[in-house]
PDB file of N, CA and C in Angstrom:
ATOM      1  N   UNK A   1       0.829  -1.188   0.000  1.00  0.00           N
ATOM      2  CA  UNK A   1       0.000   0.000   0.000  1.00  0.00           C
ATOM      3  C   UNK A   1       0.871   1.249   0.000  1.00  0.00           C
ATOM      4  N   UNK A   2       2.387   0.904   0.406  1.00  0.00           N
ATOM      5  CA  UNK A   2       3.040   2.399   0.509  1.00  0.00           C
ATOM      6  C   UNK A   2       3.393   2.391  -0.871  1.00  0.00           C
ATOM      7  N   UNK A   3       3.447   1.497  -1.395  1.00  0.00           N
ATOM      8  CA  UNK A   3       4.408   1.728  -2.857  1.00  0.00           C
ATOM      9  C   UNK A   3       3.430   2.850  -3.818  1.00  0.00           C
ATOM     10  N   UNK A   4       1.708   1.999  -3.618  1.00  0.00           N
ATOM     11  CA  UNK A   4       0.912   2.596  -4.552  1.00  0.00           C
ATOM     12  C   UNK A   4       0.197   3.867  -4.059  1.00  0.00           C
ATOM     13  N   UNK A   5       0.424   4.040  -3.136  1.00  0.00           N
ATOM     14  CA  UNK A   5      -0.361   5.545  -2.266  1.00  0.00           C
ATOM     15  C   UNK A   5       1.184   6.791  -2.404  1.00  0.00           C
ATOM     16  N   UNK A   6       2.178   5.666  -2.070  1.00  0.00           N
ATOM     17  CA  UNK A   6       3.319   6.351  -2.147  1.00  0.00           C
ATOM     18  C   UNK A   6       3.600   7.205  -3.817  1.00  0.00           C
ATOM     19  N   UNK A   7       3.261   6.577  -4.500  1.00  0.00           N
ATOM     20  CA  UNK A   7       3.445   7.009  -6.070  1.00  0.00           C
ATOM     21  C   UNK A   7       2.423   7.809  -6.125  1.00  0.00           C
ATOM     22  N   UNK A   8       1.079   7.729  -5.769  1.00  0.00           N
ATOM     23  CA  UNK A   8       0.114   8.809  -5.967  1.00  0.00           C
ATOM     24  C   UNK A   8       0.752  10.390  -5.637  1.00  0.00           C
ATOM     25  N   UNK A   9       0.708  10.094  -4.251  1.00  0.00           N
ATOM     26  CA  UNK A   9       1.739  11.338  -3.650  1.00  0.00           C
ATOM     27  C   UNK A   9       2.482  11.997  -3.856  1.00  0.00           C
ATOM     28  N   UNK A  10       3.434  10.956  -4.522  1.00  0.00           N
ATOM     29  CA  UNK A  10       4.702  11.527  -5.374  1.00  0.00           C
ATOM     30  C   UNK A  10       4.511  12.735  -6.666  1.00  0.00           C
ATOM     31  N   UNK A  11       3.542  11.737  -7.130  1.00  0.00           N
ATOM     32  CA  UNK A  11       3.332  12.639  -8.330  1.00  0.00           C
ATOM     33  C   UNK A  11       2.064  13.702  -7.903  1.00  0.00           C
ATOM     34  N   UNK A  12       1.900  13.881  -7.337  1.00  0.00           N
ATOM     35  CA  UNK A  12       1.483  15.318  -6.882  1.00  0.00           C
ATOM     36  C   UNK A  12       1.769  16.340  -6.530  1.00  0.00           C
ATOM     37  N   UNK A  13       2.828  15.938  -5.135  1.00  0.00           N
ATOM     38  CA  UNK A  13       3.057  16.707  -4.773  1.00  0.00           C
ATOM     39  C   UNK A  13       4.963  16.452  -4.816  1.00  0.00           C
ATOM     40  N   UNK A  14       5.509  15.620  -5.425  1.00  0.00           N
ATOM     41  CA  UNK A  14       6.478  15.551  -5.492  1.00  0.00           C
ATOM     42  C   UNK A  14       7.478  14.049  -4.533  1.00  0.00           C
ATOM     43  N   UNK A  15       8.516  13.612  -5.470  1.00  0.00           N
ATOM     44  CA  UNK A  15       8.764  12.217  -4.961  1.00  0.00           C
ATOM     45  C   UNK A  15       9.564  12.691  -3.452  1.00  0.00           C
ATOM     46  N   UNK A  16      10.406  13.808  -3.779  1.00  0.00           N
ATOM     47  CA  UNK A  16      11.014  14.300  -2.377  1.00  0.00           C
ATOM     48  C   UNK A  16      10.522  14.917  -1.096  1.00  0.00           C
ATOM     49  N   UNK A  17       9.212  14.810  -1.125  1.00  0.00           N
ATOM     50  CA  UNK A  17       8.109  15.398  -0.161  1.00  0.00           C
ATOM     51  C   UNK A  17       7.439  14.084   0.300  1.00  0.00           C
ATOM     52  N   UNK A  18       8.335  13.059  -0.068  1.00  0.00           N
ATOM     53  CA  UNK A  18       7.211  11.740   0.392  1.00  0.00           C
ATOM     54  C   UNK A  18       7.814  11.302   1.531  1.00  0.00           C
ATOM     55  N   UNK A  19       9.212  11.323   1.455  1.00  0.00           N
ATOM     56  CA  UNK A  19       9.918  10.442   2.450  1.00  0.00           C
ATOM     57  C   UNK A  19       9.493  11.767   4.149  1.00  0.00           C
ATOM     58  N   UNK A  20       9.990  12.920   4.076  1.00  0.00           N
ATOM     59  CA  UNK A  20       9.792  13.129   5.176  1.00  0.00           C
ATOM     60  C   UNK A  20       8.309  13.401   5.642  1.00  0.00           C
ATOM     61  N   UNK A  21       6.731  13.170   4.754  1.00  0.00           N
ATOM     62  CA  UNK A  21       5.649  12.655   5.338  1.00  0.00           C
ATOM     63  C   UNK A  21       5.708  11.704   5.851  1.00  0.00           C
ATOM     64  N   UNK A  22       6.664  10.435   5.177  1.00  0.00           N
ATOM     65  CA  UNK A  22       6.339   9.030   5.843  1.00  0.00           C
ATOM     66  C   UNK A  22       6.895   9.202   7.215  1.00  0.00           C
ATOM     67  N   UNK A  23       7.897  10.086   7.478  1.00  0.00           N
ATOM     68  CA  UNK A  23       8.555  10.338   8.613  1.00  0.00           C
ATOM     69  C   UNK A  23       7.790  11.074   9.996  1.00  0.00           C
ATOM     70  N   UNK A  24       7.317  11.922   9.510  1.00  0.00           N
ATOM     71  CA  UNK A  24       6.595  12.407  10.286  1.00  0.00           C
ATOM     72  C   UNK A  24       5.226  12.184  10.841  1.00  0.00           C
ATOM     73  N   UNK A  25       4.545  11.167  10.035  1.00  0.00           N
ATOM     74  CA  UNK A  25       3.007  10.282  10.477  1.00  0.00           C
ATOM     75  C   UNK A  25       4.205   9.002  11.315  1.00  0.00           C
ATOM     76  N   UNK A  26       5.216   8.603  11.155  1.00  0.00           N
ATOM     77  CA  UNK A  26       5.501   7.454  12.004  1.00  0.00           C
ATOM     78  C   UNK A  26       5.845   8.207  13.084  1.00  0.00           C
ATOM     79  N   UNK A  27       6.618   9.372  13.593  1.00  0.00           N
ATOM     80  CA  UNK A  27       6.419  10.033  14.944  1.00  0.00           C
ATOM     81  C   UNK A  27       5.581  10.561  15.448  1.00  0.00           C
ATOM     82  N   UNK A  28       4.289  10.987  14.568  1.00  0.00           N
ATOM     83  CA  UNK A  28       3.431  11.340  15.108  1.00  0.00           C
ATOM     84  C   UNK A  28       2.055  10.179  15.718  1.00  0.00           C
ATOM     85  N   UNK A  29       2.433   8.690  14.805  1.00  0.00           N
ATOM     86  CA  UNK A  29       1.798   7.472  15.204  1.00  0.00           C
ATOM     87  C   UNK A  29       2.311   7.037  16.260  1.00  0.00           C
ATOM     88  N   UNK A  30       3.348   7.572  16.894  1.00  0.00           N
ATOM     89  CA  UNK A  30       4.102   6.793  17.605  1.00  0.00           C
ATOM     90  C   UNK A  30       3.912   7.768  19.121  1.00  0.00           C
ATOM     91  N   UNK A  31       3.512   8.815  18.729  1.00  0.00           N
ATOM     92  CA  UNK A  31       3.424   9.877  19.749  1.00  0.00           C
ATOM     93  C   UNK A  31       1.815   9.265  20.510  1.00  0.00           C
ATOM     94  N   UNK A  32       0.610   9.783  19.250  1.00  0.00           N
ATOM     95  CA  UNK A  32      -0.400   9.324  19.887  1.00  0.00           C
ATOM     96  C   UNK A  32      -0.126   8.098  20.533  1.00  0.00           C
ATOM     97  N   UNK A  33      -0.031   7.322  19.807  1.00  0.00           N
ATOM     98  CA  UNK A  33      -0.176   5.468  20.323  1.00  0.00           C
ATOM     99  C   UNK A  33       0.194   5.646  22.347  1.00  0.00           C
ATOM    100  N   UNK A  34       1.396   6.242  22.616  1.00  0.00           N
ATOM    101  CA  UNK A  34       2.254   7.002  23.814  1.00  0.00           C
ATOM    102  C   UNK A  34       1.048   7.223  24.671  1.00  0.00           C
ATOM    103  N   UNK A  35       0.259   8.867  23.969  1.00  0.00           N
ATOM    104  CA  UNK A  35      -0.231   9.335  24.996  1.00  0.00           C
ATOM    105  C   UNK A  35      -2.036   8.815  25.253  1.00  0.00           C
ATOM    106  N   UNK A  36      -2.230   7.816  24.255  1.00  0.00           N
ATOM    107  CA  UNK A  36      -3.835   7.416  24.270  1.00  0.00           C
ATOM    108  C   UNK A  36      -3.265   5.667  25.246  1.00  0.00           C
ATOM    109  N   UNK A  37      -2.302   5.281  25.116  1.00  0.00           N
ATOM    110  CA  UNK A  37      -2.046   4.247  26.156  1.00  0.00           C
ATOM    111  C   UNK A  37      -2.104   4.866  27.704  1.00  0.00           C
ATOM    112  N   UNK A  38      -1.766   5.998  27.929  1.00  0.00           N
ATOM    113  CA  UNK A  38      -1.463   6.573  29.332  1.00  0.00           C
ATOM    114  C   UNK A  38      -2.877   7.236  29.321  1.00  0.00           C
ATOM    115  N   UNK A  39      -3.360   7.087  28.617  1.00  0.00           N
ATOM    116  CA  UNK A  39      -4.832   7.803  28.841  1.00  0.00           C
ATOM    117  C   UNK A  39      -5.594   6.369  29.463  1.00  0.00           C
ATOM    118  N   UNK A  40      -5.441   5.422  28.753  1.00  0.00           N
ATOM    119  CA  UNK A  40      -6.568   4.224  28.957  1.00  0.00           C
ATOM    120  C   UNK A  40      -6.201   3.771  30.148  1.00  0.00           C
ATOM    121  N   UNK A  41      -4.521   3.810  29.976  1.00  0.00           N
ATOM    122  CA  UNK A  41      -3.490   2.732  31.209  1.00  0.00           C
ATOM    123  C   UNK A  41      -3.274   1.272  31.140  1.00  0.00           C
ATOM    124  N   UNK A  42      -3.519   1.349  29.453  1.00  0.00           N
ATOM    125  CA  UNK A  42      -2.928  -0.254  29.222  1.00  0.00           C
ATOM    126  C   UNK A  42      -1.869  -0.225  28.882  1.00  0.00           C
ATOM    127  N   UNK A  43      -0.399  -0.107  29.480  1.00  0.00           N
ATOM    128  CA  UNK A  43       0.625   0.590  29.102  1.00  0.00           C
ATOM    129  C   UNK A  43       2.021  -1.264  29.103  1.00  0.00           C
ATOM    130  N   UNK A  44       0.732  -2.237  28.890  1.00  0.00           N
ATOM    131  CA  UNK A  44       1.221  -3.569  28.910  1.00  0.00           C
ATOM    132  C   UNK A  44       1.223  -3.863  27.131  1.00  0.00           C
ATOM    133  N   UNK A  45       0.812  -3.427  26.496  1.00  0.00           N
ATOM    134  CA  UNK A  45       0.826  -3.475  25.025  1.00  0.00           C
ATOM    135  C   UNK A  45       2.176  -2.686  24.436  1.00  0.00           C
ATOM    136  N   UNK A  46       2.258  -3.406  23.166  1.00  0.00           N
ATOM    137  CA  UNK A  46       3.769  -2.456  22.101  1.00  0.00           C
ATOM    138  C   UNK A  46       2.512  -2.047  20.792  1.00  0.00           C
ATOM    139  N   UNK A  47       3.481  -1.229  20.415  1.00  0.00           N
ATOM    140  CA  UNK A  47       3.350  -0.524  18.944  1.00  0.00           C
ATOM    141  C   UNK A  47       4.562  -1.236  18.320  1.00  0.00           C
ATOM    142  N   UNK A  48       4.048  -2.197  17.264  1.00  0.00           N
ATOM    143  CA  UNK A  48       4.983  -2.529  16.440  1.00  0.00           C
ATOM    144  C   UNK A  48       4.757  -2.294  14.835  1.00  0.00           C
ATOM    145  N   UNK A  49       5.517  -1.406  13.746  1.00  0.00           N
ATOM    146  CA  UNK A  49       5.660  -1.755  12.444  1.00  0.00           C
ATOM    147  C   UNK A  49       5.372  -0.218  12.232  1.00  0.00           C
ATOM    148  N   UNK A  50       5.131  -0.003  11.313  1.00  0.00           N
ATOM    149  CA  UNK A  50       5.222   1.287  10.467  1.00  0.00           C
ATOM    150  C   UNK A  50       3.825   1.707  10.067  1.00  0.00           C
ATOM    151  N   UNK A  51       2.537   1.154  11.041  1.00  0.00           N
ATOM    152  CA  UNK A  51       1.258   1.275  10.460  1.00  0.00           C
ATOM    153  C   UNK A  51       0.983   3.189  10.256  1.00  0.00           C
ATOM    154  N   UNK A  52       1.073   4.175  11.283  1.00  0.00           N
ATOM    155  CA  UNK A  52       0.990   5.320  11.807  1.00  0.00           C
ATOM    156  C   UNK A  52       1.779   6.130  10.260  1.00  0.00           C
ATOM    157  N   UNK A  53       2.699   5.585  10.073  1.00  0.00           N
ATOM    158  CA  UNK A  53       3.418   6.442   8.666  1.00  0.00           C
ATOM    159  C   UNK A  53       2.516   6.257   7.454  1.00  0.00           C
ATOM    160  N   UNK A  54       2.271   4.752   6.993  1.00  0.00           N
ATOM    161  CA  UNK A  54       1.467   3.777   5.964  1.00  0.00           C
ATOM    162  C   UNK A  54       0.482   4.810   5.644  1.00  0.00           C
ATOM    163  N   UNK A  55      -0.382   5.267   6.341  1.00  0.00           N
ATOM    164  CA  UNK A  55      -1.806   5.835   7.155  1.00  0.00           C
ATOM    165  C   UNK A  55      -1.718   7.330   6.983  1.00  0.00           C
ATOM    166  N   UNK A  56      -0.890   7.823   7.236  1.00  0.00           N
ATOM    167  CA  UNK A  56      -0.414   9.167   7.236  1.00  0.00           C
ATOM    168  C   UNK A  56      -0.239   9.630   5.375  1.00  0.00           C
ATOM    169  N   UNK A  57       0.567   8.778   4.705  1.00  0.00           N
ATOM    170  CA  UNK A  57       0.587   8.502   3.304  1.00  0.00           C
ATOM    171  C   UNK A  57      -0.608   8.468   2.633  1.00  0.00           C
ATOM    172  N   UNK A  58      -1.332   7.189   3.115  1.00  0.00           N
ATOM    173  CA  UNK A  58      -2.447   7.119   2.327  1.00  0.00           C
ATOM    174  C   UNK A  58      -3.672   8.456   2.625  1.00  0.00           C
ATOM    175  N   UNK A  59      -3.487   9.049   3.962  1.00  0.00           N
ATOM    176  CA  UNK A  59      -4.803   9.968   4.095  1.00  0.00           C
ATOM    177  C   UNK A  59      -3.701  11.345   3.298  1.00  0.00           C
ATOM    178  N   UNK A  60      -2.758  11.469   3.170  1.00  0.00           N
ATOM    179  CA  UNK A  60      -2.462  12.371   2.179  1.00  0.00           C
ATOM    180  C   UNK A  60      -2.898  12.754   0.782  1.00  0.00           C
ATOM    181  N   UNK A  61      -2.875  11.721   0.733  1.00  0.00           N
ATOM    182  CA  UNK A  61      -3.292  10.869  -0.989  1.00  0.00           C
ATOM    183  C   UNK A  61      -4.721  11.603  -0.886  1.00  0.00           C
ATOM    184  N   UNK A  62      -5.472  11.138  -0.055  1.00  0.00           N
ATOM    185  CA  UNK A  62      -6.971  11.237   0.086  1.00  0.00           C
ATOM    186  C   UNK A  62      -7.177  12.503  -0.007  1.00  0.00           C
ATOM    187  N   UNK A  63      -6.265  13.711   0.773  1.00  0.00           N
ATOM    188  CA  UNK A  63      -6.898  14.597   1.134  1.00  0.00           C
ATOM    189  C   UNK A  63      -5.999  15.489  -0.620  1.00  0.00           C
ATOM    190  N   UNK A  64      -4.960  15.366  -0.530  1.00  0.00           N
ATOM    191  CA  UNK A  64      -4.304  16.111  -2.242  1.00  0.00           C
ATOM    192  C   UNK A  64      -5.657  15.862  -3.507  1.00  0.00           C
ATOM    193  N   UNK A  65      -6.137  14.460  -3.286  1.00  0.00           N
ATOM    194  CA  UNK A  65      -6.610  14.209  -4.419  1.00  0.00           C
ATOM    195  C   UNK A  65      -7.742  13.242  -4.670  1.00  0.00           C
ATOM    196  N   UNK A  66      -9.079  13.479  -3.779  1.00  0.00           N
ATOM    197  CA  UNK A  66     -10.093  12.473  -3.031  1.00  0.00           C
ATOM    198  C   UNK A  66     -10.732  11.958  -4.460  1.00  0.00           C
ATOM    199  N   UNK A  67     -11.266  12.452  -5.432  1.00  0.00           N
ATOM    200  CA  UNK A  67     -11.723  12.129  -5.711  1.00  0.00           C
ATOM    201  C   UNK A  67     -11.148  10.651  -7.361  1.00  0.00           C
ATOM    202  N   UNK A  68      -9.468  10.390  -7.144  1.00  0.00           N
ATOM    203  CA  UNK A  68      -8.771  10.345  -8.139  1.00  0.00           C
ATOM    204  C   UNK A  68      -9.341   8.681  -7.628  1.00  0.00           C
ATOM    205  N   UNK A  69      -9.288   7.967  -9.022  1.00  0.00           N
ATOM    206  CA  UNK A  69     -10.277   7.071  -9.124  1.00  0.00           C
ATOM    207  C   UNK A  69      -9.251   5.345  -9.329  1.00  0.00           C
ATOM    208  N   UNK A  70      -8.947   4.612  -8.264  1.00  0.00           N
ATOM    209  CA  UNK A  70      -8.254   3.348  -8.382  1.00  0.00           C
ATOM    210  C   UNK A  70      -9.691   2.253  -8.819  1.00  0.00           C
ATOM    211  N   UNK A  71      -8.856   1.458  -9.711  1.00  0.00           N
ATOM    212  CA  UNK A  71      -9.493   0.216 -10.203  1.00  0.00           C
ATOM    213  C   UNK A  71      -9.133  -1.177  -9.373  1.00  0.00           C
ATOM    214  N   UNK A  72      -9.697  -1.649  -8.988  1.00  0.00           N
ATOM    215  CA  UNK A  72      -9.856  -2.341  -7.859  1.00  0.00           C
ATOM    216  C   UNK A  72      -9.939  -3.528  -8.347  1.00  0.00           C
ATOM    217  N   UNK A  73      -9.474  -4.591  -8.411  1.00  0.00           N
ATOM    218  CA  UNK A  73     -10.000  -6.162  -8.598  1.00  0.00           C
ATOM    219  C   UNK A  73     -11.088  -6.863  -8.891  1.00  0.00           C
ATOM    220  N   UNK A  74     -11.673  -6.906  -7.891  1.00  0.00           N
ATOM    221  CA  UNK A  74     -12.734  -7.384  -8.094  1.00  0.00           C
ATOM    222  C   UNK A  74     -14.162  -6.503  -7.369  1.00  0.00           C
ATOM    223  N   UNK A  75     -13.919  -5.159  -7.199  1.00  0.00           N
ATOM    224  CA  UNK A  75     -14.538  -4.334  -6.888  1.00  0.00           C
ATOM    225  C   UNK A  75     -15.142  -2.855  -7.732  1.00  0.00           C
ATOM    226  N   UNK A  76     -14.125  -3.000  -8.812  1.00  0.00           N
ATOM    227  CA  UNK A  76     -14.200  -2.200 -10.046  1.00  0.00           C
ATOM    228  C   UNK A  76     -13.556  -1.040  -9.582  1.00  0.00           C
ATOM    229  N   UNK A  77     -14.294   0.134 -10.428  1.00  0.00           N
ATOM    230  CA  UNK A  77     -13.597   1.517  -9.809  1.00  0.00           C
ATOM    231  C   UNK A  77     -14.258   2.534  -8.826  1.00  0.00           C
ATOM    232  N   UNK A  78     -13.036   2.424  -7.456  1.00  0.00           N
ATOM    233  CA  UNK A  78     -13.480   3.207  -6.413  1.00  0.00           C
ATOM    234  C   UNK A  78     -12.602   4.448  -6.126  1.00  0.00           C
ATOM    235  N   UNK A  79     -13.218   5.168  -5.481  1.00  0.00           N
ATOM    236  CA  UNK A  79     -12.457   6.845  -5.435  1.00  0.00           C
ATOM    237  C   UNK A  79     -12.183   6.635  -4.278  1.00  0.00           C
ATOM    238  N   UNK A  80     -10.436   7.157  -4.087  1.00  0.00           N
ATOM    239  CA  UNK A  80      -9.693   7.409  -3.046  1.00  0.00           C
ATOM    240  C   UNK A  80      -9.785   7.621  -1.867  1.00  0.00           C
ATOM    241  N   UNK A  81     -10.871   8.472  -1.687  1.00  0.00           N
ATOM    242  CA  UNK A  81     -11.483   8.887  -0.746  1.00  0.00           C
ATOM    243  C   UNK A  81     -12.171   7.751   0.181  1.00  0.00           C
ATOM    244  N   UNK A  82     -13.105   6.857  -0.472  1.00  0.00           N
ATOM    245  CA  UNK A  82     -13.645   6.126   0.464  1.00  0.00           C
ATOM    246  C   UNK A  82     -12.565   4.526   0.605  1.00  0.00           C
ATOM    247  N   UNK A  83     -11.819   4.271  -0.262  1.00  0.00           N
ATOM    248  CA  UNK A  83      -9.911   3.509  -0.050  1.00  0.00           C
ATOM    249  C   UNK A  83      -9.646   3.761   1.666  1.00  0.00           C
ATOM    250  N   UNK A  84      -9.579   5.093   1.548  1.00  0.00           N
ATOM    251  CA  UNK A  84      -8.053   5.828   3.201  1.00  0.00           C
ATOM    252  C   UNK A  84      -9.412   5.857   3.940  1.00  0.00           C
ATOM    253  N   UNK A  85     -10.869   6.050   3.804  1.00  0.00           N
ATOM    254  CA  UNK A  85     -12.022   5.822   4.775  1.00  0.00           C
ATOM    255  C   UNK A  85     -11.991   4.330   5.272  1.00  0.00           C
ATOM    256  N   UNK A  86     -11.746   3.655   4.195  1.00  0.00           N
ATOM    257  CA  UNK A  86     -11.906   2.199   4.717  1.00  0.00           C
ATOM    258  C   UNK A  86     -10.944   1.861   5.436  1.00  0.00           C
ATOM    259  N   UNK A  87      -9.304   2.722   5.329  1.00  0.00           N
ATOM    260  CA  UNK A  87      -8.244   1.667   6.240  1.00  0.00           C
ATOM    261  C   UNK A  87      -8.008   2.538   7.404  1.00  0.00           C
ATOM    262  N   UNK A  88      -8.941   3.732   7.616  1.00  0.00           N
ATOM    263  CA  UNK A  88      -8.724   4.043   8.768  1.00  0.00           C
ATOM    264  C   UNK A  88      -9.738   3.533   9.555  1.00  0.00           C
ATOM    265  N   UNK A  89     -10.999   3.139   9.473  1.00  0.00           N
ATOM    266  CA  UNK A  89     -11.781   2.527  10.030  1.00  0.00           C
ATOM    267  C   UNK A  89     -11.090   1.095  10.418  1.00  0.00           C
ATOM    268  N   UNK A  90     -10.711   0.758   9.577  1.00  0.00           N
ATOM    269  CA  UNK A  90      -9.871  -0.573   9.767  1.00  0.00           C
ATOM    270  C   UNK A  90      -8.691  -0.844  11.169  1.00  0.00           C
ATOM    271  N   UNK A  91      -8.107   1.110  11.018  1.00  0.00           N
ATOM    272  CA  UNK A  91      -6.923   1.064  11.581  1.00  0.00           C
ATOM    273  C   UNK A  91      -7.578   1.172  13.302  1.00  0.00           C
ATOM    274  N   UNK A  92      -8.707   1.777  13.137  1.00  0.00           N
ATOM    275  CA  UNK A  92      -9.364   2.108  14.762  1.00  0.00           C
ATOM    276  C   UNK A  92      -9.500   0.507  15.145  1.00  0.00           C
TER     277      UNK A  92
END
């Protein structure tokens, strides 16, 4: 998903503007994850992998360019917008 959200991005807004988004949704995934554990106090769980950056990418995508239209498998063609709706629902 980073490769193909990642290329959307790119070509929008540029390939050298991608890497330090991915950078900055993984500290900022990594920040919340921090302070919503000390909120609940399940502070017995990890954050593992790069989901918070992934996420950060793809709702970029969404928000540069919602309505830009991926062809889907076996779903046909769906707009971007409801794509980064579905994997953040996913991600909650």
């Amino acid at each position: 998903m980073l490769y193909w959200f990642g290329r959307i991005v790119g070509d929008f807004i540029g390939n050298q503007r991608v890497l330090p988004l991915y950078i900055l949704g993984g500290l900022a995934g990594a920040v919340s994850y921090v302070v919503f554990a000390n909120v609940i106090g399940d502070t017995d769980r990890f954050a593992y992998g790069a989901s918070g950056a992934v996420n950060a990418v793809i709702i970029a995508a969404a928000v540069i360019s919602p309505d830009y239209i991926i062809r889907l498998l076996f779903f046909g063609d769906v707009q971007l917008k409801f794509i980064a709706a579905i994997v953040v629902l996913l991600s909650i």
